[in-house]
Protein backbone atom coordinates (compact mmCIF):
# COMPACT_ATOMS: atom_id res chain seq x y z
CA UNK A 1 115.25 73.64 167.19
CA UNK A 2 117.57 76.10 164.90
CA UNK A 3 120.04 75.05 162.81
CA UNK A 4 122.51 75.84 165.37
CA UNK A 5 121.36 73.85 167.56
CA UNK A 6 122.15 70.51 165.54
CA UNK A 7 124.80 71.35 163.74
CA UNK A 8 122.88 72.02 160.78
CA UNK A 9 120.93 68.75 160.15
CA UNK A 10 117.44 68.88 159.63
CA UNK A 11 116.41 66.06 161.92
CA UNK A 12 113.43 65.03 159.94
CA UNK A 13 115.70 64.76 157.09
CA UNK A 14 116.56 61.20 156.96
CA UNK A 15 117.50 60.25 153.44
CA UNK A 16 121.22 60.30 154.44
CA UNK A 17 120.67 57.37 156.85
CA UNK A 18 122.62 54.54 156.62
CA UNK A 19 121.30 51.12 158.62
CA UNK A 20 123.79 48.56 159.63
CA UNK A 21 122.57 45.03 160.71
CA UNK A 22 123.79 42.06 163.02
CA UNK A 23 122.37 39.13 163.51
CA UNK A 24 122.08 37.49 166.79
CA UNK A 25 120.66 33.84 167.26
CA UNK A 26 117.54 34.53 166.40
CA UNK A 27 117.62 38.52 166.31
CA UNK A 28 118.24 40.97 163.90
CA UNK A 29 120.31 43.99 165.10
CA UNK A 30 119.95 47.68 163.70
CA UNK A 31 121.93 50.53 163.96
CA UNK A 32 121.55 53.86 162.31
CA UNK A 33 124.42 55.54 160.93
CA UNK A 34 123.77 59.52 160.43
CA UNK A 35 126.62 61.76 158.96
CA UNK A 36 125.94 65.58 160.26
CA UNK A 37 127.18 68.74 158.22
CA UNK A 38 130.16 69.30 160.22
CA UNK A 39 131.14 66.04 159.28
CA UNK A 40 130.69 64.19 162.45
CA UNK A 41 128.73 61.08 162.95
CA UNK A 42 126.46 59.71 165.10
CA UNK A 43 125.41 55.97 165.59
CA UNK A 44 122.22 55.71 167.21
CA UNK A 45 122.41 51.85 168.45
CA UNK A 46 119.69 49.13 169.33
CA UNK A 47 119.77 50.27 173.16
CA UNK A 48 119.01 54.20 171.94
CA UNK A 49 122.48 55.17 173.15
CA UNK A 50 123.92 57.89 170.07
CA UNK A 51 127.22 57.37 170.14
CA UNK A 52 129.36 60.27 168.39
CA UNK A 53 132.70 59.80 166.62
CA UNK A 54 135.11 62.13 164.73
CA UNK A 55 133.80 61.00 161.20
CA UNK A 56 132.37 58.39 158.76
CA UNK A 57 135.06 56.59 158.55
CA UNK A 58 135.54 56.04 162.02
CA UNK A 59 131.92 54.99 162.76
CA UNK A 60 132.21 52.70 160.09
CA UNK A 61 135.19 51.33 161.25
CA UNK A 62 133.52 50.96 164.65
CA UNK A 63 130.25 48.86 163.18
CA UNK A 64 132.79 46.43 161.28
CA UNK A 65 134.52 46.00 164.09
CA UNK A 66 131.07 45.19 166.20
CA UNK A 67 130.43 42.78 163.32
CA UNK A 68 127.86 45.25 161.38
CA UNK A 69 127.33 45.27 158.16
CA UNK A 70 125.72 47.78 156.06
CA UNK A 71 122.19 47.08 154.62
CA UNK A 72 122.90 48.93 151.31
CA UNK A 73 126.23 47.09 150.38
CA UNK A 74 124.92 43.50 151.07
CA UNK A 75 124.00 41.42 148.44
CA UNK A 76 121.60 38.14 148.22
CA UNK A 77 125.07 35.57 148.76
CA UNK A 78 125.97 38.24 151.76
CA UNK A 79 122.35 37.80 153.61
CA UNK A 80 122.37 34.16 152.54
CA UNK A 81 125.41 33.76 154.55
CA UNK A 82 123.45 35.20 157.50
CA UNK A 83 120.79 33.16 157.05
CA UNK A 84 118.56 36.55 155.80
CA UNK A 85 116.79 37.24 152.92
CA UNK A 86 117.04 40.99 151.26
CA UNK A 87 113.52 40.98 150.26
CA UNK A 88 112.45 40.51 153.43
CA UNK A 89 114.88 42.96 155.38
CA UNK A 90 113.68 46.33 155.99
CA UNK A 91 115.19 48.82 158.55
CA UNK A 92 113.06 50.14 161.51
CA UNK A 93 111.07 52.88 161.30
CA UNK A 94 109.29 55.38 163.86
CA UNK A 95 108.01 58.92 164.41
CA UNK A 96 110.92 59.26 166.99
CA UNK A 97 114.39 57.70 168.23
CA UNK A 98 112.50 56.94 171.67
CA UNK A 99 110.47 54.64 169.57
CA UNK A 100 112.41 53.78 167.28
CA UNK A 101 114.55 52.04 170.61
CA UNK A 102 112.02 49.62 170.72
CA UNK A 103 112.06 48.62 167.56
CA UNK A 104 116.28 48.22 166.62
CA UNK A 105 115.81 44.46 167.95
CA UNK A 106 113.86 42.15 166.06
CA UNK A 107 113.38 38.50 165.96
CA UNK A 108 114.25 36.62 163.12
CA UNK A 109 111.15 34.40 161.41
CA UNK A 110 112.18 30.61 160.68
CA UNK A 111 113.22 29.51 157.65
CA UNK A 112 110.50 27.45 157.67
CA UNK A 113 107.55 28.92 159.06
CA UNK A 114 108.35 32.61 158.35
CA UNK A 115 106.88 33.00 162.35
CA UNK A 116 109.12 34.67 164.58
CA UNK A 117 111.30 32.47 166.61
């Protein structure tokens, strides 16, 4: 695929990624935030839908309002809150975003146990 083609973004680029997380009674949530050149972004959500908006600041906007947060700008008290621990929160990861679909859900382990739910 040329540049052209994706508006300039090397798609095996990802160090501009941004994850977002919600939590769900007993699931953790992802969603991938991806700014391109041209300064549109795309949110690729936990059913593999990309959902395009005008810029940052309106995706962002539009994961707040969904009840998102961003991985990055949480903090231990901010996971605590969610019942999460940082240490153990690490976003999905896959050769593709077909596979990477399957992963953007994820049960939460118990407190307790650390076994999934």
């Amino acid at each position: 695929m040329s540049d052209s083609e994706n508006d300039g973004y090397d798609l095996r680029d990802t160090s501009g990624d941004q994850w977002w997380l919600a939590v769900l009674p007993r699931m953790l949530v992802w969603s991938r935030l991806r700014v391109l050149e041209s300064g549109v972004a795309e949110v690729f959500d936990c059913d593999g839908r990309v959902n395009i908006y005008e810029s940052e600041d309106i995706a962002r906007s539009q994961l707040l309002d969904a009840d998102f947060r961003e991985l990055d700008g949480m903090d231990a008290d901010d996971a605590e809150a969610w019942g999460l621990d940082l240490e153990e929160i690490e976003p999905p990861q896959a050769e593709d975003d077909d596979a990477l679909r399957e992963i953007m859900m994820q049960p939460l382990k118990t407190p307790l146990s650390g076994k999934d739910w």
